[in-house]
Protein backbone atom coordinates (compact mmCIF):
# COMPACT_ATOMS: atom_id res chain seq x y z
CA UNK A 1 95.22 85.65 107.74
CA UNK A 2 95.46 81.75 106.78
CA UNK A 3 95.10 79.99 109.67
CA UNK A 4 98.83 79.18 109.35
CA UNK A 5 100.05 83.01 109.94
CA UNK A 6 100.94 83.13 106.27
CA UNK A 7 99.74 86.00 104.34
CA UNK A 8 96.72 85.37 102.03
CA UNK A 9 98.41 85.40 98.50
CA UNK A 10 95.50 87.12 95.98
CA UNK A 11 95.53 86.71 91.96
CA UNK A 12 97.44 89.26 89.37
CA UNK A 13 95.80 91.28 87.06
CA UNK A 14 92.59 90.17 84.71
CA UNK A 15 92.45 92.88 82.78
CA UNK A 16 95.71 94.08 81.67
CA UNK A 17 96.35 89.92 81.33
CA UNK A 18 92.89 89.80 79.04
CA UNK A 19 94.28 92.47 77.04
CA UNK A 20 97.96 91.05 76.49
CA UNK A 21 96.71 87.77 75.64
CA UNK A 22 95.41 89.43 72.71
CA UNK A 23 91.77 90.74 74.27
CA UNK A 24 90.33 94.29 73.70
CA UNK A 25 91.69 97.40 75.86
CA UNK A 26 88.64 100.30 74.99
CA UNK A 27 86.47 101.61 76.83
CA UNK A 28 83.92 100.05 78.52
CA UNK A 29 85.37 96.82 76.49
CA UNK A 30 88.70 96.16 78.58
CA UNK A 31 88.07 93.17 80.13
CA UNK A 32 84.60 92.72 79.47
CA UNK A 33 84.51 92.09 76.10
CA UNK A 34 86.33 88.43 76.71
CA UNK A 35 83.46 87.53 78.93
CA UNK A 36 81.32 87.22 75.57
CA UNK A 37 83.74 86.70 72.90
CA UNK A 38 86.39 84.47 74.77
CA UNK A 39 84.89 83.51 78.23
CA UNK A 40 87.65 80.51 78.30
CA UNK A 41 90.22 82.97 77.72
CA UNK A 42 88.99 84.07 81.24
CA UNK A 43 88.52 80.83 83.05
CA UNK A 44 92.24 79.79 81.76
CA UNK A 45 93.67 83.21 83.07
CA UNK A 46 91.66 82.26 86.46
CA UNK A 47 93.30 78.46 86.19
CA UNK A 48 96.71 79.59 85.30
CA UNK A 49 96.64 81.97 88.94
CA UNK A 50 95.14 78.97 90.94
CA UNK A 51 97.86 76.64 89.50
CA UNK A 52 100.40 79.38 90.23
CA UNK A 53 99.60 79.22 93.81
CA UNK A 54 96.70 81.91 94.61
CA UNK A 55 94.79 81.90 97.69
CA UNK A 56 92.28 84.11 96.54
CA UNK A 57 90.93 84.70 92.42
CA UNK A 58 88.64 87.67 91.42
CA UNK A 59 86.06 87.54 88.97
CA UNK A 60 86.42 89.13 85.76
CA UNK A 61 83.85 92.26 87.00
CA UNK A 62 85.73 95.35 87.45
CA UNK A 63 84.40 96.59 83.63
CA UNK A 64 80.98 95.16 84.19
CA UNK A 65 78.99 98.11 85.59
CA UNK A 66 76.11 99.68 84.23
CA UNK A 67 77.81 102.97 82.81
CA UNK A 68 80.58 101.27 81.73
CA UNK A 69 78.09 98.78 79.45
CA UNK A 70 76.04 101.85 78.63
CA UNK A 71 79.07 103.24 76.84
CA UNK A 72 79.07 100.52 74.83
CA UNK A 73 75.72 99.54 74.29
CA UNK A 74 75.85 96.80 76.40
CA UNK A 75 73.48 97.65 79.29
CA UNK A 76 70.97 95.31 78.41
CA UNK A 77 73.26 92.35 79.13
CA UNK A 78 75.01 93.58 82.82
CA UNK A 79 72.97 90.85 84.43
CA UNK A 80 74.05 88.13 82.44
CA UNK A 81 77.51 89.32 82.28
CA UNK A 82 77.75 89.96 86.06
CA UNK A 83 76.31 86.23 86.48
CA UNK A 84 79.15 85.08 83.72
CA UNK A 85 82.11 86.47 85.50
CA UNK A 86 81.01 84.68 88.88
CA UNK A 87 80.17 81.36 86.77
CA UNK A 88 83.58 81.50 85.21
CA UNK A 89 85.54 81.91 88.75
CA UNK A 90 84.04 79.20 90.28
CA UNK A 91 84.29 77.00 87.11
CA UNK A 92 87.73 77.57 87.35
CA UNK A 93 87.98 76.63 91.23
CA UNK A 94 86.55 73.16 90.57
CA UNK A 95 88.65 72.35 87.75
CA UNK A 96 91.79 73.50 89.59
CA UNK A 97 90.76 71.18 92.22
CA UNK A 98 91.31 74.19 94.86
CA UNK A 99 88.00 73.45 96.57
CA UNK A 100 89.71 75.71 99.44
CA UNK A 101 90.68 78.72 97.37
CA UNK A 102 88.29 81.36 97.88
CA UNK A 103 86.94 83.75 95.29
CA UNK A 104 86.60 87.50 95.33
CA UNK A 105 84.08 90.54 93.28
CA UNK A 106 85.97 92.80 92.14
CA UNK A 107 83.90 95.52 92.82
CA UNK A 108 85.20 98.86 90.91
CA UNK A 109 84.79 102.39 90.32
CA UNK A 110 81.03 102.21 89.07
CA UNK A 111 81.81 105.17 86.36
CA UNK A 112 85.73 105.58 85.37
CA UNK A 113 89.11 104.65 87.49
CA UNK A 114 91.13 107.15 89.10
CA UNK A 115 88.49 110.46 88.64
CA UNK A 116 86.86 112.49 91.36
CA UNK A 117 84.18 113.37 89.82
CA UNK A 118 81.34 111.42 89.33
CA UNK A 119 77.78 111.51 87.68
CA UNK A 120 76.47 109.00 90.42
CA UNK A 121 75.20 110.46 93.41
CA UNK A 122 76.06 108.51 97.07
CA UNK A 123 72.33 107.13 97.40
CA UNK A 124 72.78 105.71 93.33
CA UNK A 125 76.44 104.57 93.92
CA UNK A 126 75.58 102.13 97.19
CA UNK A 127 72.57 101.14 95.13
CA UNK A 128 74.34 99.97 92.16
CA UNK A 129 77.02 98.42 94.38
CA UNK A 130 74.09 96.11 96.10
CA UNK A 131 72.80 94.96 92.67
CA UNK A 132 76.27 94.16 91.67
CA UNK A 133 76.66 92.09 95.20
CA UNK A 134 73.25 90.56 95.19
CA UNK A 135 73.73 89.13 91.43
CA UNK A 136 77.33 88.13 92.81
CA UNK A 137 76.54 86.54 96.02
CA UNK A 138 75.93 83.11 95.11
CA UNK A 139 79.68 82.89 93.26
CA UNK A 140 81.79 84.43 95.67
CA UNK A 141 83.31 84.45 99.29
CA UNK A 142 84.44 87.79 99.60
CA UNK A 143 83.54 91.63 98.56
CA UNK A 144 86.62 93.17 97.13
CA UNK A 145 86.09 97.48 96.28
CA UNK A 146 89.46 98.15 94.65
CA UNK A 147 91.02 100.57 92.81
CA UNK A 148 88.44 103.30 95.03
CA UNK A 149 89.86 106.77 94.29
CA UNK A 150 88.03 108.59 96.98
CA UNK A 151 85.61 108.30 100.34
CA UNK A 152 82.54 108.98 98.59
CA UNK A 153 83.16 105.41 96.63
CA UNK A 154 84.34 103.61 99.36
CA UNK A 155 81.83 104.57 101.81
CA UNK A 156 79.18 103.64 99.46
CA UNK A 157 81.05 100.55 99.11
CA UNK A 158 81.05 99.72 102.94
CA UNK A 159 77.43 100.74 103.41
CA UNK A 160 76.10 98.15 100.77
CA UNK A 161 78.46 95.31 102.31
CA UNK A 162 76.59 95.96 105.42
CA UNK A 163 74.68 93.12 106.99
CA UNK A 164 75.07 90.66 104.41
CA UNK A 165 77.53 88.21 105.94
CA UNK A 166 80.29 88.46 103.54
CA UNK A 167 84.08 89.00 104.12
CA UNK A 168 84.67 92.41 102.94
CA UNK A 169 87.98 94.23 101.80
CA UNK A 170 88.60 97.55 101.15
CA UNK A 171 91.62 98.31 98.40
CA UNK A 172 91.95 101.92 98.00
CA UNK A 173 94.27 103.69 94.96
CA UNK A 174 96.68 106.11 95.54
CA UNK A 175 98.96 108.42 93.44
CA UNK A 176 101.83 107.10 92.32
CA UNK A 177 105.58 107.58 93.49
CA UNK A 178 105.92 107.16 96.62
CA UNK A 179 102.49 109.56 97.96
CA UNK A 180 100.47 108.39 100.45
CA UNK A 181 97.40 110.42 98.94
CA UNK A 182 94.09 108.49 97.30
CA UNK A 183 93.83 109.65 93.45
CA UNK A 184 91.27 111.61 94.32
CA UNK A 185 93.57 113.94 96.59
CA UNK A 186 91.69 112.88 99.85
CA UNK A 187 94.53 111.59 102.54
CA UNK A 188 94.40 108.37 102.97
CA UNK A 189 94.60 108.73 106.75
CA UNK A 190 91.92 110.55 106.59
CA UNK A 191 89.74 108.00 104.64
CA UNK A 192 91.26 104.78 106.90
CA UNK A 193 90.26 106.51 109.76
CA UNK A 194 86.38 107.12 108.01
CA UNK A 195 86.63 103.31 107.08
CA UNK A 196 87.38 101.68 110.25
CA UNK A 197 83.46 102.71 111.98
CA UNK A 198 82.35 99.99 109.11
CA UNK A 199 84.96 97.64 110.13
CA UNK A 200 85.89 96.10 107.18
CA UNK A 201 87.95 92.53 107.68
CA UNK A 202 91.02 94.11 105.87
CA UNK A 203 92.30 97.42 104.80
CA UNK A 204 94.72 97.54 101.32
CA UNK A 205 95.89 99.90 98.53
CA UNK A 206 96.31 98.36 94.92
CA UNK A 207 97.02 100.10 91.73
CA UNK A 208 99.87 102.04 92.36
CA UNK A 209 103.35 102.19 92.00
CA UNK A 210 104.96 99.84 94.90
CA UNK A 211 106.74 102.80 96.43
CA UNK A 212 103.33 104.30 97.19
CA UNK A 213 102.48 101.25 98.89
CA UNK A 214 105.71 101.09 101.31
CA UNK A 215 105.07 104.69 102.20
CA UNK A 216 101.08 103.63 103.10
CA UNK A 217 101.90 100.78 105.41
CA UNK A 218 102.32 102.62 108.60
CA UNK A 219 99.14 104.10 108.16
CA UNK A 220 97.24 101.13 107.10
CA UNK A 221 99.15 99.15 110.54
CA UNK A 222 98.00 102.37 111.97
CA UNK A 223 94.26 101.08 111.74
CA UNK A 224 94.28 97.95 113.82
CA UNK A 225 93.24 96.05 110.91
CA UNK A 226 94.83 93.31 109.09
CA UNK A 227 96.06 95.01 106.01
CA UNK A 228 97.74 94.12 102.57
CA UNK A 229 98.21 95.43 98.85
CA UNK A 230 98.41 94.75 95.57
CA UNK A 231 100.08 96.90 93.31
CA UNK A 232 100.61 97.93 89.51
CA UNK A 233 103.30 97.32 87.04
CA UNK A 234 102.60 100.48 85.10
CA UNK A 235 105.22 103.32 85.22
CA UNK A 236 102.59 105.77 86.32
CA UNK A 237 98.82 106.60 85.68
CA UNK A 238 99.53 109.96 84.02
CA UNK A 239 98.05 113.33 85.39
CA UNK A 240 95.89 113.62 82.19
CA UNK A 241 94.40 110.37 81.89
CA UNK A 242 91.15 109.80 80.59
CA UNK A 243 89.72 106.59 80.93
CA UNK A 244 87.60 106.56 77.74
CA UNK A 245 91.06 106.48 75.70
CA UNK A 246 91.39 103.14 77.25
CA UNK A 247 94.79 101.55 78.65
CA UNK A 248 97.06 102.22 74.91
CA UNK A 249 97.37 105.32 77.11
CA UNK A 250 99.10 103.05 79.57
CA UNK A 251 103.21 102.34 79.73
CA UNK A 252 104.17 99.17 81.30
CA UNK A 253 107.07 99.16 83.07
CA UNK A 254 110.55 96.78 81.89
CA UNK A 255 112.17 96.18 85.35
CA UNK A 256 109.24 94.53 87.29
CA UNK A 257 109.96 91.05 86.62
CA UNK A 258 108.87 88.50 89.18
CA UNK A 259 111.85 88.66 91.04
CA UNK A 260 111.88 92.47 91.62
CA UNK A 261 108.08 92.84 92.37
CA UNK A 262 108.89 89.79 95.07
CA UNK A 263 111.25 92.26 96.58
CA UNK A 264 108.80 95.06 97.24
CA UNK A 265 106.11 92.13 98.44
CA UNK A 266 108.64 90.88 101.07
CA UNK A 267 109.08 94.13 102.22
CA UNK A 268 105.20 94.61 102.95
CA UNK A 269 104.80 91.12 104.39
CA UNK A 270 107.97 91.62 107.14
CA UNK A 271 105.94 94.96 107.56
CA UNK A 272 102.91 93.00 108.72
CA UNK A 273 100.83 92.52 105.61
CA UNK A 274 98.34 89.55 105.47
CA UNK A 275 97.24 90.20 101.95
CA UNK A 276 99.05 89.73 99.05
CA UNK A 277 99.38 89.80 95.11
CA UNK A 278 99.59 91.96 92.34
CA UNK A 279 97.45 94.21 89.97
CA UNK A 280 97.39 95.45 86.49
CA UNK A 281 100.48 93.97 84.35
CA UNK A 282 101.58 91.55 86.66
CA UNK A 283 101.04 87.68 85.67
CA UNK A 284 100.95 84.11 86.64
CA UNK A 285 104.81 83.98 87.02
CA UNK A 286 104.35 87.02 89.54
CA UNK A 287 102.26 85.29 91.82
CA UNK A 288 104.00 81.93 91.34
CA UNK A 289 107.35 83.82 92.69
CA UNK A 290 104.66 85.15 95.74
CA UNK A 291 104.03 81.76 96.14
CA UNK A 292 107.85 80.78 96.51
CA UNK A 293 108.23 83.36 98.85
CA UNK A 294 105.32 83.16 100.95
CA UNK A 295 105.95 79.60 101.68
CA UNK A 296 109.47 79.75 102.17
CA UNK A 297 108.92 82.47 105.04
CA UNK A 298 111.94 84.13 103.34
């Protein structure tokens, strides 16, 4: 929490914003690909949620892993990539003038979103999370894992945040509509209770329908921990998705204009939430309505 009792109001979604700006949505290319063809596409994206009101901005990371660049041939440059994402955030901070907003990784699901299944084993999965927070440290003031589908991921998470000094957060995924279970049919009171022994500094779901995050609250105040969430303006992440088809596979919902989404969002906040903010297809104008209604305490 700000040291003000006001929740800590996070950026909208990169990607998704990336890709409706006119970036690429493929396969190991969503995202990424704008940190090499149109890196101030990126630091504008990162301006326009500072000048909207964010607390918090997260690099431009969550396609930059190693088997996500191997798909594309693009292994070869994950340190340089990695290294531009973090440049590009705190670019952006100093030429905001928001010397006091923090920046977060976003570190992802190191192989595809929303699967159980992985190629990865534990031991490879911390490792490759370390890398991606040792080439991140110097950029950054606190380890996101979002959009973390099952225990296995977050744990492996957790354990490479370990010892290292960093605020760390913990955003887990759940299905959509209303369930309270992680997309990799764990329970997610299950995994909170798993999660609290590492004692993470706060606790949220993102990427889900906002009915799935009012029905997770009591669980997450359950925990002890400060808590929050961010989630999606997609109509659903359908039951046969497959990443590598990329996000055309993706229907954005109509009705979540600024206004509505700030509906759900008070609703978490007057249910204790300290984090804040939004996640794939919502915008600048979402979190400058967060803004508006974080400050008004209304």
């Amino acid at each position: 929490m700000t040291s003000d009792c006001k929740p800590i109001l996070l950026d909208g979604g990169m990607g998704q914003e990336i890709y409706n700006r006119g970036g690429k949505g493929g396969y190991g290319e969503w995202a990424v690909a704008a940190l090499y063809e149109d890196p101030q596409l990126v630091r504008e994206i990162h301006l326009d949620y500072l000048r909207a009101g964010a607390d918090v901005i997260t690099t431009n990371t969550y396609g930059t892993t190693r088997m996500r660049l191997a798909a594309v041939g693009l292994e070869d440059r994950f340190e340089a990539l990695v290294r531009a994402a973090g440049e590009l955030a705190s670019e952006a901070r100093a030429m905001a003038g928001r010397g006091g907003a923090r920046i977060a990784t976003s570190l992802p699901p190191l192989e595809a979103s929303y699967v159980n299944e992985f190629e990865l084993s534990y031991e490879a999965m911390s490792a490759q999370f370390g890398e991606l927070m040792d080439l991140l440290d110097p950029y950054v003031d606190i380890f996101l894992g979002e959009t973390l589908s099952t225990w296995i991921e977050a744990r492996a998470f957790l354990e490479a945040a370990q010892g290292r000094g960093k605020t760390t957060w913990l955003a887990l995924t759940l299905e959509d509509h209303g369930s309270t279970d992680l997309r990799g049919r764990e329970k997610l009171a299950d995994v909170v209770s798993q999660a609290r022994e590492y004692a993470p500094d706060a606790l949220l779901v993102n990427c889900c329908t906002p009915d799935s995050v009012c029905a997770a609250l009591p669980i997450l105040q359950e925990s002890g921990l400060p808590f929050g969430a961010y989630a999606n303006g997609f109509v659903e992440i359908p039951a046969a998705w497959d990443e590598r088809g990329g996000v055309m596979q993706l229907e954005t919902r109509s009705d979540l204009s600024p206004e509505v989404y700030a509906e759900d969002v008070k609703r978490w906040i007057e249910a204790g939430a300290a984090v804040v903010g939004g996640c794939c297809e919502t915008g600048p104008a979402h979190i400058a309505r967060l803004r508006q209604l974080i400050d008004s305490g209304k």
